[in-house]
C-alpha atoms as a PDB file:
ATOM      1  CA  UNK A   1     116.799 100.674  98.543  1.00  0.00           C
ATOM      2  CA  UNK A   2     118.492  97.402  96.899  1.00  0.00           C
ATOM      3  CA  UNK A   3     119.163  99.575  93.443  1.00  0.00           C
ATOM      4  CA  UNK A   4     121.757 101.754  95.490  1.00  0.00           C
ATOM      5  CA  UNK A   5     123.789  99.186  97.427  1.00  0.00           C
ATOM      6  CA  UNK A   6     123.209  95.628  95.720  1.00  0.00           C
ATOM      7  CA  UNK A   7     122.036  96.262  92.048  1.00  0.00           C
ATOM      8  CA  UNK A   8     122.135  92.611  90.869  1.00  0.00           C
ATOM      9  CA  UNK A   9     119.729  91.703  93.537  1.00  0.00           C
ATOM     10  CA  UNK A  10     116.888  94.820  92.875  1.00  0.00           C
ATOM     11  CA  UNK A  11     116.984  93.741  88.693  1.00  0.00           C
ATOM     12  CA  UNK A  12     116.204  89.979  90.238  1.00  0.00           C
ATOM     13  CA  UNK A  13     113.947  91.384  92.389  1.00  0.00           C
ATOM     14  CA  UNK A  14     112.093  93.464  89.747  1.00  0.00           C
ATOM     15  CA  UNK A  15     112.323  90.488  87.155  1.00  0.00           C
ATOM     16  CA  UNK A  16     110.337  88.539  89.745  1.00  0.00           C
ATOM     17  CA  UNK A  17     108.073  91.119  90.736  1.00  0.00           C
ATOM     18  CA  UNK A  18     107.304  91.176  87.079  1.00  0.00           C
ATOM     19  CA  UNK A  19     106.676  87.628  86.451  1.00  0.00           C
ATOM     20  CA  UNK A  20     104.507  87.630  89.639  1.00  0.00           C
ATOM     21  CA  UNK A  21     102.306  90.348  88.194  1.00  0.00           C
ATOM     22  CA  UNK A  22     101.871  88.628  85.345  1.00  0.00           C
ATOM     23  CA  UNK A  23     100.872  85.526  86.686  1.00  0.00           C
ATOM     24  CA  UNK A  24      98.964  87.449  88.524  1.00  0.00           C
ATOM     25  CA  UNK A  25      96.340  88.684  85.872  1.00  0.00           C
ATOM     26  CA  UNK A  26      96.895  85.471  83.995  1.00  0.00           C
ATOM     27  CA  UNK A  27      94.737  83.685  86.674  1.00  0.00           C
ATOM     28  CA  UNK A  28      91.449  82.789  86.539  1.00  0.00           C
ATOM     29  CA  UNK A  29      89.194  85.254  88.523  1.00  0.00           C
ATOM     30  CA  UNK A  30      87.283  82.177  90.385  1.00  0.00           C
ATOM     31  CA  UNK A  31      87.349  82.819  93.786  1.00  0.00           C
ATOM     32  CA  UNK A  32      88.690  79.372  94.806  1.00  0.00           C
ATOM     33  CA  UNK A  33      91.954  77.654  93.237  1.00  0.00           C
ATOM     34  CA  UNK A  34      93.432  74.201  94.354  1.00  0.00           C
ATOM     35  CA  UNK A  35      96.237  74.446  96.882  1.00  0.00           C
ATOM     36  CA  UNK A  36      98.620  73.621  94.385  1.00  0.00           C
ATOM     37  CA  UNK A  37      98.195  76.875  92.267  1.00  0.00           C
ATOM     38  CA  UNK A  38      98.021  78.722  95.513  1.00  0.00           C
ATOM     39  CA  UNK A  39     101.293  77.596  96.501  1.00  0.00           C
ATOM     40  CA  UNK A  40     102.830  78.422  92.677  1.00  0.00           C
ATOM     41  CA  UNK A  41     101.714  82.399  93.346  1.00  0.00           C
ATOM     42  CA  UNK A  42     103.170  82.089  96.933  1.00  0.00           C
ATOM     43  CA  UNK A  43     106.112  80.552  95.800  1.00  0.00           C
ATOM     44  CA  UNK A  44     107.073  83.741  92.753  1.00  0.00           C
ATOM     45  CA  UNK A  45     106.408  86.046  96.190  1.00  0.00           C
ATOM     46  CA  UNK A  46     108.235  84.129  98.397  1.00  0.00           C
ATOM     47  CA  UNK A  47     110.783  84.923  95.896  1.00  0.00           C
ATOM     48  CA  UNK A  48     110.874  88.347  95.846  1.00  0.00           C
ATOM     49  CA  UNK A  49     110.322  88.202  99.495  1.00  0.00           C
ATOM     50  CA  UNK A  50     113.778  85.931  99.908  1.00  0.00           C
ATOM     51  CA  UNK A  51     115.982  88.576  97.943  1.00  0.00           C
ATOM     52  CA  UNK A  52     114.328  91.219  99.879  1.00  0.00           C
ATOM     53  CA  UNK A  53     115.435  89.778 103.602  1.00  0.00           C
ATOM     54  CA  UNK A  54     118.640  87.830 101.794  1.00  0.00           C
ATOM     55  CA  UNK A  55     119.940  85.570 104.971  1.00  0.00           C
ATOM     56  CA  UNK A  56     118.010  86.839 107.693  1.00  0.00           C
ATOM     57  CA  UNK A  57     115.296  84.922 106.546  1.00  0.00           C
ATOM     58  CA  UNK A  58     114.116  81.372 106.602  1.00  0.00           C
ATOM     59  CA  UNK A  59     110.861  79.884 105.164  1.00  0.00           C
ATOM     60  CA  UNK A  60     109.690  76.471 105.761  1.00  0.00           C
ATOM     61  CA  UNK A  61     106.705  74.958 103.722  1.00  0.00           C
ATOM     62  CA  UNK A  62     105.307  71.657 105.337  1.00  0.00           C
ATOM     63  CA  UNK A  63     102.206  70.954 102.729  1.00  0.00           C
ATOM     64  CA  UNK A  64     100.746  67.497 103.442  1.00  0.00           C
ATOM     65  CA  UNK A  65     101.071  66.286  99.695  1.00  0.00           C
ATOM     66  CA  UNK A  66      97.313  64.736  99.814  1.00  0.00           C
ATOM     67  CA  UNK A  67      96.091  68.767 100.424  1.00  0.00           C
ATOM     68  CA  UNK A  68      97.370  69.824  97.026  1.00  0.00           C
ATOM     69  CA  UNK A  69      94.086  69.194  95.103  1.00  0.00           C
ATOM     70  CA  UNK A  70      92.110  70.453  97.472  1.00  0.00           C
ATOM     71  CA  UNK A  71      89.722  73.841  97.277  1.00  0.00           C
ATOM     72  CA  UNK A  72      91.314  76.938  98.766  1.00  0.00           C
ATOM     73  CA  UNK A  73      90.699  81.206  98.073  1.00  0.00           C
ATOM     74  CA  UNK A  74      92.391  82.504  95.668  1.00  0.00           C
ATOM     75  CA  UNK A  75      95.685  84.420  97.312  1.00  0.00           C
ATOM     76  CA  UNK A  76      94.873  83.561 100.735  1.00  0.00           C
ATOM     77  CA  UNK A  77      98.283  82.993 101.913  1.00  0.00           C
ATOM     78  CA  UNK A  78     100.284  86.108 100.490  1.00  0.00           C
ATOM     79  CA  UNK A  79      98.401  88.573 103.073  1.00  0.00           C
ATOM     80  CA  UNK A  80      99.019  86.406 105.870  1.00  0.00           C
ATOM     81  CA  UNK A  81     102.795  85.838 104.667  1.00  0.00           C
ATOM     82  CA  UNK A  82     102.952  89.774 104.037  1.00  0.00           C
ATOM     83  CA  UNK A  83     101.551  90.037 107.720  1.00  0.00           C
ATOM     84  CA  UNK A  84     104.448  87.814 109.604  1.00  0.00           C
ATOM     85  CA  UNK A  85     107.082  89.376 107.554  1.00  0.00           C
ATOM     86  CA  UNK A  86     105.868  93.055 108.282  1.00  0.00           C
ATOM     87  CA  UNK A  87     105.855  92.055 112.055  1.00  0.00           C
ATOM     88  CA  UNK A  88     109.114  90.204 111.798  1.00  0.00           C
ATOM     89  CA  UNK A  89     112.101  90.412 110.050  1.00  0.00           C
ATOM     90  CA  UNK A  90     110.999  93.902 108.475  1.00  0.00           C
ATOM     91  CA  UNK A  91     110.505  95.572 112.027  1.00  0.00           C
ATOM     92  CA  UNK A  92     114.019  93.938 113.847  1.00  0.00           C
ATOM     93  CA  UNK A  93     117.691  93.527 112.329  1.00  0.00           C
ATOM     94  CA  UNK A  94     118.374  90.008 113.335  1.00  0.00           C
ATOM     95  CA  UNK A  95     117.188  86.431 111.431  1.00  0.00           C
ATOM     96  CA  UNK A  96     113.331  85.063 111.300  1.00  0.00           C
ATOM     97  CA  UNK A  97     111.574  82.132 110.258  1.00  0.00           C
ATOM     98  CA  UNK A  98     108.341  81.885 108.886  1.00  0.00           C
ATOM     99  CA  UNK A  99     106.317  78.720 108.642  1.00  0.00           C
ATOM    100  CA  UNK A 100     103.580  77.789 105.927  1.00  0.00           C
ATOM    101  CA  UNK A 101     101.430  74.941 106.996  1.00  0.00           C
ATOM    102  CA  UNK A 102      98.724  72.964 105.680  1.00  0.00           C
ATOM    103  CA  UNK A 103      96.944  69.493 106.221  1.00  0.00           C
ATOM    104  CA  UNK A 104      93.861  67.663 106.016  1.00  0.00           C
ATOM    105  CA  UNK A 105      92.013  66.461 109.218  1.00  0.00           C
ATOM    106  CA  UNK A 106      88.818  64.445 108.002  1.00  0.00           C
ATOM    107  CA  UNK A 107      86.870  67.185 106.562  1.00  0.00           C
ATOM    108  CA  UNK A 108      88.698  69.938 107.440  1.00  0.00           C
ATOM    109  CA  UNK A 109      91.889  71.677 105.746  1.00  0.00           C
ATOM    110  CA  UNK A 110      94.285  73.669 108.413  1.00  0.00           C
ATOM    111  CA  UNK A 111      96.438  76.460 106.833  1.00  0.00           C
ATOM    112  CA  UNK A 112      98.864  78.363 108.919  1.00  0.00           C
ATOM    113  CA  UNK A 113     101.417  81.017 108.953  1.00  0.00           C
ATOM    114  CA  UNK A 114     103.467  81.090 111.887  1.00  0.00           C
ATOM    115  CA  UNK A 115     106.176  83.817 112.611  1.00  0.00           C
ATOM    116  CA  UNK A 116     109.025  84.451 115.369  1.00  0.00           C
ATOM    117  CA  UNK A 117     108.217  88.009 115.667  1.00  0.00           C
ATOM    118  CA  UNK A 118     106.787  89.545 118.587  1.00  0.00           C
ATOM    119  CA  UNK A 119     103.421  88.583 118.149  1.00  0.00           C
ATOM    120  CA  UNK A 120     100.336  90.335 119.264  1.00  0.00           C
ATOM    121  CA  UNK A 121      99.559  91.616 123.202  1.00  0.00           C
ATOM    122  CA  UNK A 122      95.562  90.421 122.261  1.00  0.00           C
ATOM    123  CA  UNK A 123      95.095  87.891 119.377  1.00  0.00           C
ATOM    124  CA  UNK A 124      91.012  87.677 119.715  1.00  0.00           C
ATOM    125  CA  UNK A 125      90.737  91.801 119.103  1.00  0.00           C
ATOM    126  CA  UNK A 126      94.000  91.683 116.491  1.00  0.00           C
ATOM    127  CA  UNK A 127      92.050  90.609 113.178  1.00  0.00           C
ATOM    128  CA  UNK A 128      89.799  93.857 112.945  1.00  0.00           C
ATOM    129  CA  UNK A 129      93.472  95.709 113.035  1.00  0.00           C
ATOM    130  CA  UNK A 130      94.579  94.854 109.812  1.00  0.00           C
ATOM    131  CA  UNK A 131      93.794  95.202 106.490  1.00  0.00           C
ATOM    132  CA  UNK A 132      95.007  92.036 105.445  1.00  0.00           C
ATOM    133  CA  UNK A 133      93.787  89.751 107.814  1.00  0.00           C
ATOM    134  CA  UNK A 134      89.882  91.719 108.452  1.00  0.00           C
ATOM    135  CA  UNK A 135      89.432  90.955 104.810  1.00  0.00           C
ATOM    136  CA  UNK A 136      91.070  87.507 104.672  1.00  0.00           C
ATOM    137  CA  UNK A 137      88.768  86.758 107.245  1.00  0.00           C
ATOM    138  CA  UNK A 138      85.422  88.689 105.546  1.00  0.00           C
ATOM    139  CA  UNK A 139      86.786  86.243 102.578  1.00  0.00           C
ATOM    140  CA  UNK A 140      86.357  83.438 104.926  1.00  0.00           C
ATOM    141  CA  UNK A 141      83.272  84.047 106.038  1.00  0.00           C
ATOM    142  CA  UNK A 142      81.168  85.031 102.216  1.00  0.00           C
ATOM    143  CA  UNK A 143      82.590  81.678 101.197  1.00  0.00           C
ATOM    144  CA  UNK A 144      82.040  79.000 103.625  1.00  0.00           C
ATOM    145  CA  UNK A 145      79.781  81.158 106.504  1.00  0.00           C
ATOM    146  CA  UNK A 146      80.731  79.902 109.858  1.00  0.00           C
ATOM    147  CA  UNK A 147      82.657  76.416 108.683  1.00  0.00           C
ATOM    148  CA  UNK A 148      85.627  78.989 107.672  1.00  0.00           C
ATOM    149  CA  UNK A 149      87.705  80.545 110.548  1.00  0.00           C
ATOM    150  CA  UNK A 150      90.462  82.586 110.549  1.00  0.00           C
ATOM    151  CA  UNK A 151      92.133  82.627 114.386  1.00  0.00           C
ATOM    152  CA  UNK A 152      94.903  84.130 115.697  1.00  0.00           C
ATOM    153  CA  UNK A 153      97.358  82.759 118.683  1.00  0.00           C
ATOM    154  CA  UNK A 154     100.579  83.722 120.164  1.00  0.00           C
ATOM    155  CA  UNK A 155     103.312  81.049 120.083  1.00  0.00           C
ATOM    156  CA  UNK A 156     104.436  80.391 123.787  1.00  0.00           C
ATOM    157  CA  UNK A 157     107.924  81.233 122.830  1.00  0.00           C
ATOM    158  CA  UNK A 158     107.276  84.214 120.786  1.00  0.00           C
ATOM    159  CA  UNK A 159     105.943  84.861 117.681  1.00  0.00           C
ATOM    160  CA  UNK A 160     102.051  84.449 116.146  1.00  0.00           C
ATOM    161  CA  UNK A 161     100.291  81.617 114.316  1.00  0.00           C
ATOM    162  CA  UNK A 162      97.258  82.974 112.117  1.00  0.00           C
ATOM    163  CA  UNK A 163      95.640  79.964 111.294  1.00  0.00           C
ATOM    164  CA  UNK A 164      92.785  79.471 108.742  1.00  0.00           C
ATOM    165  CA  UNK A 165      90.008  76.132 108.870  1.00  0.00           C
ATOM    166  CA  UNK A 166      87.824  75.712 105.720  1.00  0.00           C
ATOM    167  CA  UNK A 167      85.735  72.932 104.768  1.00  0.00           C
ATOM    168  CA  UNK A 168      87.404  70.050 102.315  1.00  0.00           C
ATOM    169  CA  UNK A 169      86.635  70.218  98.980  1.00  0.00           C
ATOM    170  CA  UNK A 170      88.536  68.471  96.228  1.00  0.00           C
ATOM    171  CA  UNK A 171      89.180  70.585  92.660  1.00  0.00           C
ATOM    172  CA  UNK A 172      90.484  69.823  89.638  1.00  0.00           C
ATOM    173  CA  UNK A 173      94.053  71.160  89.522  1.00  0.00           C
ATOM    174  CA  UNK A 174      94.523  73.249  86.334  1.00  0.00           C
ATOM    175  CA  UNK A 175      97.532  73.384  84.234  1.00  0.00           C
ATOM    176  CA  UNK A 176      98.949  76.134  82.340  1.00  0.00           C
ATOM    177  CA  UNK A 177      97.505  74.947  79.165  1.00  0.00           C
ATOM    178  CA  UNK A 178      93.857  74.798  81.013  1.00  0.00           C
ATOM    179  CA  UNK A 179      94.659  78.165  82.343  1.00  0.00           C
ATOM    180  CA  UNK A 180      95.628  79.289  78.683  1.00  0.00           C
ATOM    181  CA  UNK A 181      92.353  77.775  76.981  1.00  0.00           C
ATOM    182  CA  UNK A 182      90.088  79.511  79.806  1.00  0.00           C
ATOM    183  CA  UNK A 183      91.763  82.633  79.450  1.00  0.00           C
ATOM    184  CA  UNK A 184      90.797  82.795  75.520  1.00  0.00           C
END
């Protein structure tokens, strides 16, 4: 719908979309990735996601800095971004804020994604609704067994916080050259 009413926006739009696919099938297929890279292929959709909503949106990162080397799945944060902004901004006219999360407790890494949308009317039945968040949280569960979680929580004043607990594990960050000499 950009193309007909705000054509210098859709060819940004499409040039990131592009460079996100790309990265995309650049990656390595491991199933884990430092934080750091996960945050890079958030950051190209965030992107797209920003000239999508234009104003009306606001995203916050707050990434404890000592998380970045540390083991997380491969594109576990774009479903549960996808999922706030479907239930938020994309379903009401007015402005939303979404909030990526992470830090380190001891041995345990907290990621969240909290929204200002309506959240859910049960959150302990609302992860075998989705697509997204059923197999985020399948994910979970084939690669750390019960020391992953996935769990779901309305905000008191409104909105939803899907937050995911994994095990720490540190990981050697790779660079683009790394990526380039593993892809061949």
């Amino acid at each position: 719908s950009l193309m007909y009413h705000d054509p210098a926006r859709a060819d940004r739009m499409l040039g990131r979309l592009s460079d996100l696919l790309r990265l995309t099938f650049q990656r390595s297929p491991e199933p884990e990735v430092t934080l750091a890279e996960e945050l890079e292929w958030l950051g190209w959709y965030l992107q797209i996601m920003q000239l999508r909503f234009g104003d009306r949106l606001t995203l916050r990162q707050e990434i404890a800095p000592e998380a970045l080397d540390l083991a997380v799945p491969r594109l576990l944060l774009q479903p549960l971004v996808e999922n706030a902004l479907k239930h938020g901004p994309a379903r009401r006219a007015g402005a939303a804020t979404v909030v990526i999360a992470v830090r380190r407790e001891a041995d345990r890494l907290f990621l969240s994604v909290e929204d200002d949308g309506p959240g859910v009317p049960d959150p302990t039945t609302a992860i075998g609704n989705g697509v997204g968040l059923s197999n985020t949280a399948e994910r979970l569960r084939a690669l750390y067994g019960d020391a992953g979680r996935l769990i779901l929580s309305n905000r008191p004043e409104g909105g939803l916080v899907v937050a995911v607990q994994i095990p720490v594990r540190e990981m050697q960050r790779r660079d683009a050259k790394d990526a380039e000499a593993a892809e061949g």
